[in-house]
PDB file of N, CA and C in Angstrom:
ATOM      1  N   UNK A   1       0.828  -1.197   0.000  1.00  0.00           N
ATOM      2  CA  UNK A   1       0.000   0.000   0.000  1.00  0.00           C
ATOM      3  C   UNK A   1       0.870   1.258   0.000  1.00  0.00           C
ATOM      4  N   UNK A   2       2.029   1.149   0.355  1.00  0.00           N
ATOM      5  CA  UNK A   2       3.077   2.570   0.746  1.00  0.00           C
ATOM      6  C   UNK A   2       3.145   2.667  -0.204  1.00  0.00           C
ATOM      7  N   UNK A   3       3.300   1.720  -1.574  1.00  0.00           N
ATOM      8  CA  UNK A   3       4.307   2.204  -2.866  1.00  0.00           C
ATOM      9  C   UNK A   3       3.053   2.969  -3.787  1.00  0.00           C
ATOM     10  N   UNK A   4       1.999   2.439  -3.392  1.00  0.00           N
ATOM     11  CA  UNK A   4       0.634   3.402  -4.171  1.00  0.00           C
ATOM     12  C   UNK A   4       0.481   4.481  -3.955  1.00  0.00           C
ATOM     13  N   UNK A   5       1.491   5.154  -2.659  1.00  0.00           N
ATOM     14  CA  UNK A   5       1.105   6.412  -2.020  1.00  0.00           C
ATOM     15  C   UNK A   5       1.727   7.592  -2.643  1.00  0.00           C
ATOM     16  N   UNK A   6       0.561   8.645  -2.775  1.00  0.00           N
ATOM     17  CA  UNK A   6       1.901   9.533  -3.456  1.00  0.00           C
ATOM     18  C   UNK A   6       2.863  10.360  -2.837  1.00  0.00           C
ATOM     19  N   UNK A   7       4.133  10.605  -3.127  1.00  0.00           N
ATOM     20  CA  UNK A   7       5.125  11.703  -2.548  1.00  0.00           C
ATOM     21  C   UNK A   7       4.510  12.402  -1.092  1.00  0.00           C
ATOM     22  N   UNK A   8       3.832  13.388  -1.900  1.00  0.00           N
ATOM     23  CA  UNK A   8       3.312  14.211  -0.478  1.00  0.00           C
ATOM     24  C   UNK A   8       2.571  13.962   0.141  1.00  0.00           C
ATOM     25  N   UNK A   9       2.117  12.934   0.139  1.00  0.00           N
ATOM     26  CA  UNK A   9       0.806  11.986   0.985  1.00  0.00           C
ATOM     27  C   UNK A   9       1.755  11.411   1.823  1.00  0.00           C
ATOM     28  N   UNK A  10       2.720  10.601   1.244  1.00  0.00           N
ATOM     29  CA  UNK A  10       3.666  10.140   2.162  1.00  0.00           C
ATOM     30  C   UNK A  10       4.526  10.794   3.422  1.00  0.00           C
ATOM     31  N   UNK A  11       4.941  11.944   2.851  1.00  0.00           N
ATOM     32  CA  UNK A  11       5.279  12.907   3.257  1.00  0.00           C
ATOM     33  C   UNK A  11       4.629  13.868   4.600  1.00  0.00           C
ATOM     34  N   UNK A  12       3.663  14.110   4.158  1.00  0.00           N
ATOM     35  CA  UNK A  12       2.583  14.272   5.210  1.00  0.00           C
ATOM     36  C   UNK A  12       1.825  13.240   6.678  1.00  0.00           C
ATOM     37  N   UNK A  13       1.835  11.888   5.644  1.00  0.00           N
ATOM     38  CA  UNK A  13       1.923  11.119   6.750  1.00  0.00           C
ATOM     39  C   UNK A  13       3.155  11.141   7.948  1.00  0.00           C
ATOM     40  N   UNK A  14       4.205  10.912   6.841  1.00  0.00           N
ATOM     41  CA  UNK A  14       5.323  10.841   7.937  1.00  0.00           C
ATOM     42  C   UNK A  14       5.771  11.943   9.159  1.00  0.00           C
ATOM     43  N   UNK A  15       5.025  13.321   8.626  1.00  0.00           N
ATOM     44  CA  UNK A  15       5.375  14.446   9.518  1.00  0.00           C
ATOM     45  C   UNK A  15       4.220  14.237  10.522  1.00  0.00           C
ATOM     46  N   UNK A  16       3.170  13.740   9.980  1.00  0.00           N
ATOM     47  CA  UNK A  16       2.002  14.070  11.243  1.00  0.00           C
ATOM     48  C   UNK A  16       1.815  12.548  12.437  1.00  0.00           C
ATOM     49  N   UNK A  17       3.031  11.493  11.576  1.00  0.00           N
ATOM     50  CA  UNK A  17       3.531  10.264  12.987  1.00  0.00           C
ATOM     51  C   UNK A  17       4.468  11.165  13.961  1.00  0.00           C
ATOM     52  N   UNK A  18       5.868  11.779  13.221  1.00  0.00           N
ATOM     53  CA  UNK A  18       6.148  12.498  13.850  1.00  0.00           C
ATOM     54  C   UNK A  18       6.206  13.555  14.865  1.00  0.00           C
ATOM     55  N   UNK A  19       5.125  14.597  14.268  1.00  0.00           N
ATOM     56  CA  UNK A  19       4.790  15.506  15.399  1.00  0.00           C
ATOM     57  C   UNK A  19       4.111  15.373  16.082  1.00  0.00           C
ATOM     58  N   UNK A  20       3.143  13.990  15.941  1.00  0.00           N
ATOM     59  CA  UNK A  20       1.981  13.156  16.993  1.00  0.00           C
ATOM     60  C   UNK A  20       1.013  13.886  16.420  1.00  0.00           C
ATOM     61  N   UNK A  21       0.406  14.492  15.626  1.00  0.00           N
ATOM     62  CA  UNK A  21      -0.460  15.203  14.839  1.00  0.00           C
ATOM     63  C   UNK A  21      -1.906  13.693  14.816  1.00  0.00           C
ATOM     64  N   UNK A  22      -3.147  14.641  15.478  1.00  0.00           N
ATOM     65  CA  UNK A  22      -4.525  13.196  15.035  1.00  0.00           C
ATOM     66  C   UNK A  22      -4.757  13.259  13.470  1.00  0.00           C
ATOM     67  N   UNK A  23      -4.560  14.650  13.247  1.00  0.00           N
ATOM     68  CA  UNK A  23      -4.995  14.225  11.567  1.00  0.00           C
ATOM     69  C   UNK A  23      -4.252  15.622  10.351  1.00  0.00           C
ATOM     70  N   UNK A  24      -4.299  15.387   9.314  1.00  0.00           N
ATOM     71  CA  UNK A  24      -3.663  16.518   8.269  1.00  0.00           C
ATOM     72  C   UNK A  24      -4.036  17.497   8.311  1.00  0.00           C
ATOM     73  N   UNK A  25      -4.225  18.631   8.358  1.00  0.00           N
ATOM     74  CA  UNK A  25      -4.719  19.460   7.787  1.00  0.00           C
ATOM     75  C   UNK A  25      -4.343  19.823   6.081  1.00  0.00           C
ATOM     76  N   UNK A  26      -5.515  19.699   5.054  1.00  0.00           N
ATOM     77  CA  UNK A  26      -4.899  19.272   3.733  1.00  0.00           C
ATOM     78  C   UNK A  26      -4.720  20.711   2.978  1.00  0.00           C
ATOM     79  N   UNK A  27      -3.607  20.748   2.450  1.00  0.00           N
ATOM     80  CA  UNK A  27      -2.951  21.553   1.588  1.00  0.00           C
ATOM     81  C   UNK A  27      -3.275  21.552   0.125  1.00  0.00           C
ATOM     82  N   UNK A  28      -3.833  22.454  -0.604  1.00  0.00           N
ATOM     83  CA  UNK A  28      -3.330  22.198  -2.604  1.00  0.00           C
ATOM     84  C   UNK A  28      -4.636  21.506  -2.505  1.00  0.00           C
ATOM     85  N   UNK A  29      -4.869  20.461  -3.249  1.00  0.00           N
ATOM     86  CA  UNK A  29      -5.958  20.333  -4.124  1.00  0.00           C
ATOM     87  C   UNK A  29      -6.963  19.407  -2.698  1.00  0.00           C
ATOM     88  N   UNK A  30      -8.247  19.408  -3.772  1.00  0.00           N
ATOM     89  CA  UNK A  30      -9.525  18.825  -2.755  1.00  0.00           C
ATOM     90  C   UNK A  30      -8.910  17.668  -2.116  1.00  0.00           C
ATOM     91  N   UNK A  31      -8.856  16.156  -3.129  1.00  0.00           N
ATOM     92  CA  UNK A  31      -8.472  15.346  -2.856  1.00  0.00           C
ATOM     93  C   UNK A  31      -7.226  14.753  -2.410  1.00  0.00           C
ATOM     94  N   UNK A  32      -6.334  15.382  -1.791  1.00  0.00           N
ATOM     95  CA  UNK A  32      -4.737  15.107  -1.555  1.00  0.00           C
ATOM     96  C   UNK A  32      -4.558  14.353  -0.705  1.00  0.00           C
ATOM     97  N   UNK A  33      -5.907  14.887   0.433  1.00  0.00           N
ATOM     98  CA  UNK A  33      -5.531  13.677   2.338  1.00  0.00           C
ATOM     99  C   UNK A  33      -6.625  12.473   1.789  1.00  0.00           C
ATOM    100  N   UNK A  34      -7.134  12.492   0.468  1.00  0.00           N
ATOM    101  CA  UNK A  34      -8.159  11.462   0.187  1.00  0.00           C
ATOM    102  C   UNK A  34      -7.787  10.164   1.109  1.00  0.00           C
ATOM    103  N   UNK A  35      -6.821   9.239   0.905  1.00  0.00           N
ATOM    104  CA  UNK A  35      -6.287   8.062   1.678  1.00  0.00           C
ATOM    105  C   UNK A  35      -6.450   8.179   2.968  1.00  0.00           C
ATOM    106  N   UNK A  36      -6.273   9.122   3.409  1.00  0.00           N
ATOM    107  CA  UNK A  36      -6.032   9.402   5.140  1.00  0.00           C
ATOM    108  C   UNK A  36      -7.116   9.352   5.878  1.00  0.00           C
ATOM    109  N   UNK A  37      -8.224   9.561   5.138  1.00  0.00           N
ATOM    110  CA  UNK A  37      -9.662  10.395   6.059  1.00  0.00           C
ATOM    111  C   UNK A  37     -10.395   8.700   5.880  1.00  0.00           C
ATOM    112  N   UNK A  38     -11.269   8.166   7.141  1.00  0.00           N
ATOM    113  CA  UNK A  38     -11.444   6.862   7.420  1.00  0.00           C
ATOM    114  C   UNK A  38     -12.574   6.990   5.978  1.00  0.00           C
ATOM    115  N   UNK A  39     -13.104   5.401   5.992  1.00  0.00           N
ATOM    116  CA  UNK A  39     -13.677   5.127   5.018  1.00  0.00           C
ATOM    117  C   UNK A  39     -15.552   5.494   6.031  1.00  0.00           C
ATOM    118  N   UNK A  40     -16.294   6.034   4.770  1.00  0.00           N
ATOM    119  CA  UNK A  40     -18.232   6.176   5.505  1.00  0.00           C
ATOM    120  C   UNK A  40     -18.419   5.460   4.946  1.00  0.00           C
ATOM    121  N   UNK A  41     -19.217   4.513   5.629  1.00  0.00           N
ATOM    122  CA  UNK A  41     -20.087   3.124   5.768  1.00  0.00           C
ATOM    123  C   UNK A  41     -21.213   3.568   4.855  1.00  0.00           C
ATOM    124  N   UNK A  42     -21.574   2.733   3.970  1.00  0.00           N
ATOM    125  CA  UNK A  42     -23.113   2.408   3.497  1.00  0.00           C
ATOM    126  C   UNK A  42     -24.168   2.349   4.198  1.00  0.00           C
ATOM    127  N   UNK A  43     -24.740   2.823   4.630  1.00  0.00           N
ATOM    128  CA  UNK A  43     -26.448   3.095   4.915  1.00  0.00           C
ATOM    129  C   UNK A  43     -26.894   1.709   5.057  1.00  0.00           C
ATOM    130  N   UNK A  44     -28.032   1.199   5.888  1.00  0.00           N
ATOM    131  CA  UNK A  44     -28.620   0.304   5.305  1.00  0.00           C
ATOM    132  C   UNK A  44     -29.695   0.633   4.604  1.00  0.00           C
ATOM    133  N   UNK A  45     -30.565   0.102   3.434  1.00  0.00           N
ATOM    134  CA  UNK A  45     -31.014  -0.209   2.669  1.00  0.00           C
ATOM    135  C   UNK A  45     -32.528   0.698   2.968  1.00  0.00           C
ATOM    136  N   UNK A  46     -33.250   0.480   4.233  1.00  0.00           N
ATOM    137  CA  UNK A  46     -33.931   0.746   4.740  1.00  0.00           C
ATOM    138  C   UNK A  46     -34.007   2.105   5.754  1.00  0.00           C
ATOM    139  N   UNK A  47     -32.972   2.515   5.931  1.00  0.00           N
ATOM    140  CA  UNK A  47     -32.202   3.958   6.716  1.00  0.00           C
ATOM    141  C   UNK A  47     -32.276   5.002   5.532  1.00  0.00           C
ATOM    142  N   UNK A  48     -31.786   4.543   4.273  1.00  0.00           N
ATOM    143  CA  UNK A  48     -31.621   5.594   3.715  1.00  0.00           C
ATOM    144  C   UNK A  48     -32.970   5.850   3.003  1.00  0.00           C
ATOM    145  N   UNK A  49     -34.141   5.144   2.646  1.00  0.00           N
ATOM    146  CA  UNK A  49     -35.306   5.522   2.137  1.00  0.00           C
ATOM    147  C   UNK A  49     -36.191   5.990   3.327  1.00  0.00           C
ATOM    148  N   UNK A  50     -35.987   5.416   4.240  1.00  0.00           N
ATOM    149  CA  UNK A  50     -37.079   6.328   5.501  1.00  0.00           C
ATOM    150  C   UNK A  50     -36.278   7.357   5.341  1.00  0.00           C
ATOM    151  N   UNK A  51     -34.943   8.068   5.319  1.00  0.00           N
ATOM    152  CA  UNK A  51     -34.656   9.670   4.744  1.00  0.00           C
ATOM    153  C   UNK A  51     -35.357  10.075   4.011  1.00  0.00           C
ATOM    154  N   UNK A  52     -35.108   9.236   2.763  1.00  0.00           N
ATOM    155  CA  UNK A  52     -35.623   9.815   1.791  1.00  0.00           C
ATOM    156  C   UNK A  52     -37.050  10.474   1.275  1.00  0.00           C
ATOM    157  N   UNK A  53     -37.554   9.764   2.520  1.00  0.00           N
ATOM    158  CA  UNK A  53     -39.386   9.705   2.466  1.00  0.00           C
ATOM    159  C   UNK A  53     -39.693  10.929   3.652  1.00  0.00           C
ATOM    160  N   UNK A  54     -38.665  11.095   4.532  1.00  0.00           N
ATOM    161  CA  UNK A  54     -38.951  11.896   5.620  1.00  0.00           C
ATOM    162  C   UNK A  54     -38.418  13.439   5.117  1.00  0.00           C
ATOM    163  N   UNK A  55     -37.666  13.466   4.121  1.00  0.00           N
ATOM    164  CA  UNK A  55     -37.332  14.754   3.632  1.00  0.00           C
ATOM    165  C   UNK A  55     -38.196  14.990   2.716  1.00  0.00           C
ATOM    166  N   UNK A  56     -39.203  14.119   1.633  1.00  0.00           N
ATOM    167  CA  UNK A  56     -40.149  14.282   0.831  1.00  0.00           C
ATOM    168  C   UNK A  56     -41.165  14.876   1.626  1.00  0.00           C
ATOM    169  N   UNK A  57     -41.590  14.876   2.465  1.00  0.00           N
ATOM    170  CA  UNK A  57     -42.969  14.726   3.406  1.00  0.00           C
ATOM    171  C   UNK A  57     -43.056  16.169   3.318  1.00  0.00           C
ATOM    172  N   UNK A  58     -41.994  16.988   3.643  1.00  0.00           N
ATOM    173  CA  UNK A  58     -43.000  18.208   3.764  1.00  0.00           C
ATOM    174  C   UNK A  58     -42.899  18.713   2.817  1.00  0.00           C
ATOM    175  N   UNK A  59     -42.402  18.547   1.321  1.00  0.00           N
ATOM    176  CA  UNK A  59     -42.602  19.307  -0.095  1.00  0.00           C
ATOM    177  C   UNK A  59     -43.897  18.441  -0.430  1.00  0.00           C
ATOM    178  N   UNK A  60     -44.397  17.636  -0.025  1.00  0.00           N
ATOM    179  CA  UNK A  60     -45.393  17.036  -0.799  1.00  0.00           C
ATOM    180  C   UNK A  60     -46.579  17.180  -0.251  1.00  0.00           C
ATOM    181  N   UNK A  61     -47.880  16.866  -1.025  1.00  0.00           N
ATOM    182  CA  UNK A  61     -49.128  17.046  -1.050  1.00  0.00           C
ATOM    183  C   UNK A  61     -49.341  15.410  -0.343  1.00  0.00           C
ATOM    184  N   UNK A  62     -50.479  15.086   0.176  1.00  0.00           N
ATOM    185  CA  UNK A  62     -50.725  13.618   0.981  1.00  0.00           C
ATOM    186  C   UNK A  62     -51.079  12.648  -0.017  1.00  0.00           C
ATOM    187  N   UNK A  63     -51.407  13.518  -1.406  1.00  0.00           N
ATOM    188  CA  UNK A  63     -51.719  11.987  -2.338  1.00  0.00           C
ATOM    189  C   UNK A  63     -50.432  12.234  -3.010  1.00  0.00           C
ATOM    190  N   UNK A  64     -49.665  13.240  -3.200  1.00  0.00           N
ATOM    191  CA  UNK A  64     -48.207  12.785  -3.913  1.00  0.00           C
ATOM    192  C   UNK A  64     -47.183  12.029  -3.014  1.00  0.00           C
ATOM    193  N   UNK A  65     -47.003  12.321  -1.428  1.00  0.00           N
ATOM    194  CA  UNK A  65     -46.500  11.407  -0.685  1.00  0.00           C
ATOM    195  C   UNK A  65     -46.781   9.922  -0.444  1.00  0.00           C
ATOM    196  N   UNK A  66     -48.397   9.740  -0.614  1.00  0.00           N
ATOM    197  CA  UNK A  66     -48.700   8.441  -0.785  1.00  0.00           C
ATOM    198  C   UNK A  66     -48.169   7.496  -2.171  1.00  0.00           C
ATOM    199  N   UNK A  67     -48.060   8.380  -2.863  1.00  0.00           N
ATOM    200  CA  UNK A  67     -47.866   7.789  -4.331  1.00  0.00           C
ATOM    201  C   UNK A  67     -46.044   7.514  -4.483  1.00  0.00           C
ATOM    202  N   UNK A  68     -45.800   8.788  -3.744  1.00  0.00           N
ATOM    203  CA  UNK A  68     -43.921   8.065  -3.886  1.00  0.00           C
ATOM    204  C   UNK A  68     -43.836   7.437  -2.307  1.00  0.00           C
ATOM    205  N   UNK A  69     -44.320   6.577  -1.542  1.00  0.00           N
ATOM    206  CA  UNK A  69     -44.106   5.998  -0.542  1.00  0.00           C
ATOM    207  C   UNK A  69     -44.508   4.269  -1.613  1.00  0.00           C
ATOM    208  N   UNK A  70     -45.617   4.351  -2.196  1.00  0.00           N
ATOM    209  CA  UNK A  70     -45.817   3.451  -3.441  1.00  0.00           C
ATOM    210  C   UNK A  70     -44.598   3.150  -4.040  1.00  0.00           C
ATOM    211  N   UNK A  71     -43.887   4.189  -4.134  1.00  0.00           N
ATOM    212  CA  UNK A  71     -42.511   3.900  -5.405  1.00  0.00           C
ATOM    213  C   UNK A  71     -41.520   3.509  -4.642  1.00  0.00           C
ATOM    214  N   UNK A  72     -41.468   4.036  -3.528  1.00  0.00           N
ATOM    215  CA  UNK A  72     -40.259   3.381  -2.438  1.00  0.00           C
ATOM    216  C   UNK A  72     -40.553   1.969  -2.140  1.00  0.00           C
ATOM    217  N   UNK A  73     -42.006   1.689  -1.906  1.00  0.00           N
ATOM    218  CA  UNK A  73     -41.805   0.158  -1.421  1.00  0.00           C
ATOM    219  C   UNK A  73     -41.625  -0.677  -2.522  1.00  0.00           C
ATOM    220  N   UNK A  74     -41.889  -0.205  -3.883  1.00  0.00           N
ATOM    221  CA  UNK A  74     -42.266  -1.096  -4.692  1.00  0.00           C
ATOM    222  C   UNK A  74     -39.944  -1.474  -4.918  1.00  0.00           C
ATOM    223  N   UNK A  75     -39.668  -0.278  -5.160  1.00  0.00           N
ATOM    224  CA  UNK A  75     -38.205  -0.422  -5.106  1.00  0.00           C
ATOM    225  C   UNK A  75     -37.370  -0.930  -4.014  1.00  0.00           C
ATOM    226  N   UNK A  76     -38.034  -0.764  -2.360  1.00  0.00           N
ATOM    227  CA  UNK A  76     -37.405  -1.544  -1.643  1.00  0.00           C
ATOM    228  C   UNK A  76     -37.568  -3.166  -1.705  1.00  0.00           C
ATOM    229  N   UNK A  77     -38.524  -3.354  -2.316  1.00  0.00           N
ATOM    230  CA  UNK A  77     -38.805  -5.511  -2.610  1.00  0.00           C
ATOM    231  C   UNK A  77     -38.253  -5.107  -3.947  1.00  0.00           C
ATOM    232  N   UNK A  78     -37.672  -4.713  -4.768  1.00  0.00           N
ATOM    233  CA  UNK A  78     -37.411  -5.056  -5.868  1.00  0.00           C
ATOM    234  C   UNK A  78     -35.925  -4.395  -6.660  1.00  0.00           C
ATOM    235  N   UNK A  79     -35.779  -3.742  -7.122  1.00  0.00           N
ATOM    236  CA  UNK A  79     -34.436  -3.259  -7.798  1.00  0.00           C
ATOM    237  C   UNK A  79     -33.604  -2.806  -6.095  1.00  0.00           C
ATOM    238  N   UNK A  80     -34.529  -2.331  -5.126  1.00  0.00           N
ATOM    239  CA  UNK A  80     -33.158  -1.885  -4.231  1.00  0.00           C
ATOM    240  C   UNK A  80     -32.243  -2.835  -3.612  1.00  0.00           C
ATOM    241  N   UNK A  81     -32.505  -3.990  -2.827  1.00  0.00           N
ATOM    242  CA  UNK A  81     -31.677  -4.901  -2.948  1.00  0.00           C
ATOM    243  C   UNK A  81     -30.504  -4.676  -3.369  1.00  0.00           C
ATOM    244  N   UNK A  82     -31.327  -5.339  -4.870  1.00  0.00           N
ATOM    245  CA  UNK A  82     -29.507  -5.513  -5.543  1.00  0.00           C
ATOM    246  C   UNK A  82     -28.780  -4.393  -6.258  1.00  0.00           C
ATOM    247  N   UNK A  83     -29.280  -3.141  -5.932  1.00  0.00           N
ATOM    248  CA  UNK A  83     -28.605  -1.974  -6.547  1.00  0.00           C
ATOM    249  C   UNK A  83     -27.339  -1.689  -5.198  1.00  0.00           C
ATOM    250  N   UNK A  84     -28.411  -1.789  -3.596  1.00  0.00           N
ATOM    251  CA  UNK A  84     -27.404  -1.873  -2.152  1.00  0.00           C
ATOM    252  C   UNK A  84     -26.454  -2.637  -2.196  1.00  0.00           C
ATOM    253  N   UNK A  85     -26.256  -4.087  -2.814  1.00  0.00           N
ATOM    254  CA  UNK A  85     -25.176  -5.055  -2.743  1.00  0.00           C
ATOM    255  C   UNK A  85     -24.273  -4.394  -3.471  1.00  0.00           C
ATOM    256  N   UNK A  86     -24.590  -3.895  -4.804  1.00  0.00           N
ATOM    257  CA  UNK A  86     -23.772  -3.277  -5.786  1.00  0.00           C
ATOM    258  C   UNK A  86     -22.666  -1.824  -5.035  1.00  0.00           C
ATOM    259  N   UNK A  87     -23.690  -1.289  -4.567  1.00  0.00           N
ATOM    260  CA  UNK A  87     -23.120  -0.144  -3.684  1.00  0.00           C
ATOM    261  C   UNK A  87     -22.392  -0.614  -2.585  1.00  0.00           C
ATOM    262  N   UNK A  88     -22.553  -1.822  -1.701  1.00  0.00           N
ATOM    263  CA  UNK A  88     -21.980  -2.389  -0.490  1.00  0.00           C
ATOM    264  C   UNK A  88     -20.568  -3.029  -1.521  1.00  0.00           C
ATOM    265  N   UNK A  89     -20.418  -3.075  -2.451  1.00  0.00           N
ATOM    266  CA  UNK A  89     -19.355  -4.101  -3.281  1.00  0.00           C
ATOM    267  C   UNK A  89     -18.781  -3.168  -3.528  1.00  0.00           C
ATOM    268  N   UNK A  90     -18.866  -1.474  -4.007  1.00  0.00           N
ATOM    269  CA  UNK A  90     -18.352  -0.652  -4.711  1.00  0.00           C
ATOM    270  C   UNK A  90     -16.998  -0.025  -2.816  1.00  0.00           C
ATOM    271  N   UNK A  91     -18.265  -0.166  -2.203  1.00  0.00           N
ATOM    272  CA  UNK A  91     -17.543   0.543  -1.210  1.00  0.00           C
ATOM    273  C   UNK A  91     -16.397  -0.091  -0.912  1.00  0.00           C
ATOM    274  N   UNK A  92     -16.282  -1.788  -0.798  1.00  0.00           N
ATOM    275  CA  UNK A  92     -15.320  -2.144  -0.206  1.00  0.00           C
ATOM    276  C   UNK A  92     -13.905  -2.322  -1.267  1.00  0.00           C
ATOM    277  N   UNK A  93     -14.169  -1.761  -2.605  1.00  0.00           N
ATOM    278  CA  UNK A  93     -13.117  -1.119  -3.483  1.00  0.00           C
ATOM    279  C   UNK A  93     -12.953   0.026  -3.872  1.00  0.00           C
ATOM    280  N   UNK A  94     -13.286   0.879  -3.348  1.00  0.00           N
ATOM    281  CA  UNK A  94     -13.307   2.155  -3.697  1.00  0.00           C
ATOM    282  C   UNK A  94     -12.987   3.226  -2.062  1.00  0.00           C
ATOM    283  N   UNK A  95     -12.007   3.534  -2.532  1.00  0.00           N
ATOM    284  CA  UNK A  95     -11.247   4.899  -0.979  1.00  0.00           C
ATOM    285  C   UNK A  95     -12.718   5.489  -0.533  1.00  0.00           C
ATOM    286  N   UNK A  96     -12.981   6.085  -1.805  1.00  0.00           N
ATOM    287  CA  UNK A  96     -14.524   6.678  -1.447  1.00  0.00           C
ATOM    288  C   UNK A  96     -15.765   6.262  -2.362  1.00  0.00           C
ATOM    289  N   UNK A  97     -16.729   5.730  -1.467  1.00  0.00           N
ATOM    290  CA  UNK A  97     -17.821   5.225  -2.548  1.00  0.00           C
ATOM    291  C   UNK A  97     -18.576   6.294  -3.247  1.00  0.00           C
ATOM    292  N   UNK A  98     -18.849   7.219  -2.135  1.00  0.00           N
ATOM    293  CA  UNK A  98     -19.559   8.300  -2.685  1.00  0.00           C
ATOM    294  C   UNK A  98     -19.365   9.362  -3.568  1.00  0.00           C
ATOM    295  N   UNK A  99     -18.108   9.784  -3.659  1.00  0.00           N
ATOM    296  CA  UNK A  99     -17.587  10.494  -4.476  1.00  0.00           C
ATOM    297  C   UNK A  99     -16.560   9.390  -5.965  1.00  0.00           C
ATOM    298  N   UNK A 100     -17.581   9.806  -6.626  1.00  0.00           N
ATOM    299  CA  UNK A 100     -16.899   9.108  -7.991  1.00  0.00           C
ATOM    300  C   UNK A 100     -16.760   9.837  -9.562  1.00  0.00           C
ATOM    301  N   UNK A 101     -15.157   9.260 -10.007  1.00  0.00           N
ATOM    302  CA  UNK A 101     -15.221  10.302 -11.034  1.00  0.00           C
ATOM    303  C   UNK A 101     -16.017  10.003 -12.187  1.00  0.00           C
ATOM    304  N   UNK A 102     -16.282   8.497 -12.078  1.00  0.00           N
ATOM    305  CA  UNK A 102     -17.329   7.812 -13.301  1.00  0.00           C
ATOM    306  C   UNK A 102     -18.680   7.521 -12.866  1.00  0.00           C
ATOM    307  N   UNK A 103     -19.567   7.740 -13.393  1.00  0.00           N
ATOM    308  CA  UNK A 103     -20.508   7.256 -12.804  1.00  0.00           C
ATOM    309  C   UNK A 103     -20.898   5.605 -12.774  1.00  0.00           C
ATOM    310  N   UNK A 104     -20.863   4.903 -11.867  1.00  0.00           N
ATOM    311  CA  UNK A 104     -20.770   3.796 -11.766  1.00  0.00           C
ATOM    312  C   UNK A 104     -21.894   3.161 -12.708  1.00  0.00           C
ATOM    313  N   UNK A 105     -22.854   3.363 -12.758  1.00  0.00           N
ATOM    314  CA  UNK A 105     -24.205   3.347 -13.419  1.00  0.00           C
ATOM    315  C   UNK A 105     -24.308   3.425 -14.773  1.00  0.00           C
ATOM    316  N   UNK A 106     -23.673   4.037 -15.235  1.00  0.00           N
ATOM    317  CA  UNK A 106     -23.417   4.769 -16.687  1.00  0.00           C
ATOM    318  C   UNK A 106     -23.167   2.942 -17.539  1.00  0.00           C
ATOM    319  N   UNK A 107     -24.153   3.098 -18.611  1.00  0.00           N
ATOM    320  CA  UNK A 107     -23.688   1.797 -19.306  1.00  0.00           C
ATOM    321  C   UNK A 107     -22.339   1.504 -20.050  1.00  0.00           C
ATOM    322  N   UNK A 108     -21.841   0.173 -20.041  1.00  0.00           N
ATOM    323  CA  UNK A 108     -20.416  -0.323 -20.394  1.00  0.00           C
ATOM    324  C   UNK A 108     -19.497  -0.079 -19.642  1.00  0.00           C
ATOM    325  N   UNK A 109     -20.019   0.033 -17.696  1.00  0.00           N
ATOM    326  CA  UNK A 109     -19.160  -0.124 -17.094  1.00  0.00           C
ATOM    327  C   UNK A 109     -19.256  -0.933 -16.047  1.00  0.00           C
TER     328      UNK A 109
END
């Protein structure tokens, strides 16, 4: 894993074992302490659509909330599943799941 690391990543690590430092403060571009910062866990399956339904609720009317609470369940027994495994698989290869430069989704990939 060291030899994947780049220069100043390395570099940075090594000063902040040194000075007993808990974490980087990151310099130059967005992604530089990318490696360093722990990995965020996937949601479960069911956590992230009760969000999703609880942030809908107050833009919506009671028969448009009923109607996408319809679309959530019909997607939680059916495509969500295995779209979550896909996402639970992406995470455990990917530094960051959430931030991606391809869209994982995008066909022919």
């Amino acid at each position: 894993m060291i030899r994947s690391l780049k220069k100043p990543l390395l570099r940075a690590l090594s000063k902040m074992v040194v000075e007993g430092q808990q974490r980087i403060i990151p310099k130059g571009r967005t992604f530089s302490v990318q490696y360093s910062l722990p990995k965020l866990p996937v949601p479960a399956l069911d956590q992230t659509l009760k969000k999703y339904l609880d942030s809908c609720r107050p833009l919506l009317t009671d028969d448009e909330y009923n109607t996408t609470l319809q679309v959530v369940n019909r997607f939680r027994l059916k495509e969500g599943p295995d779209l979550h495994k896909l996402l639970e698989e992406r995470a455990q290869k990917e530094v960051n799941w959430i931030c991606c430069k391809v869209h994982f989704w995008s066909p022919g990939l």
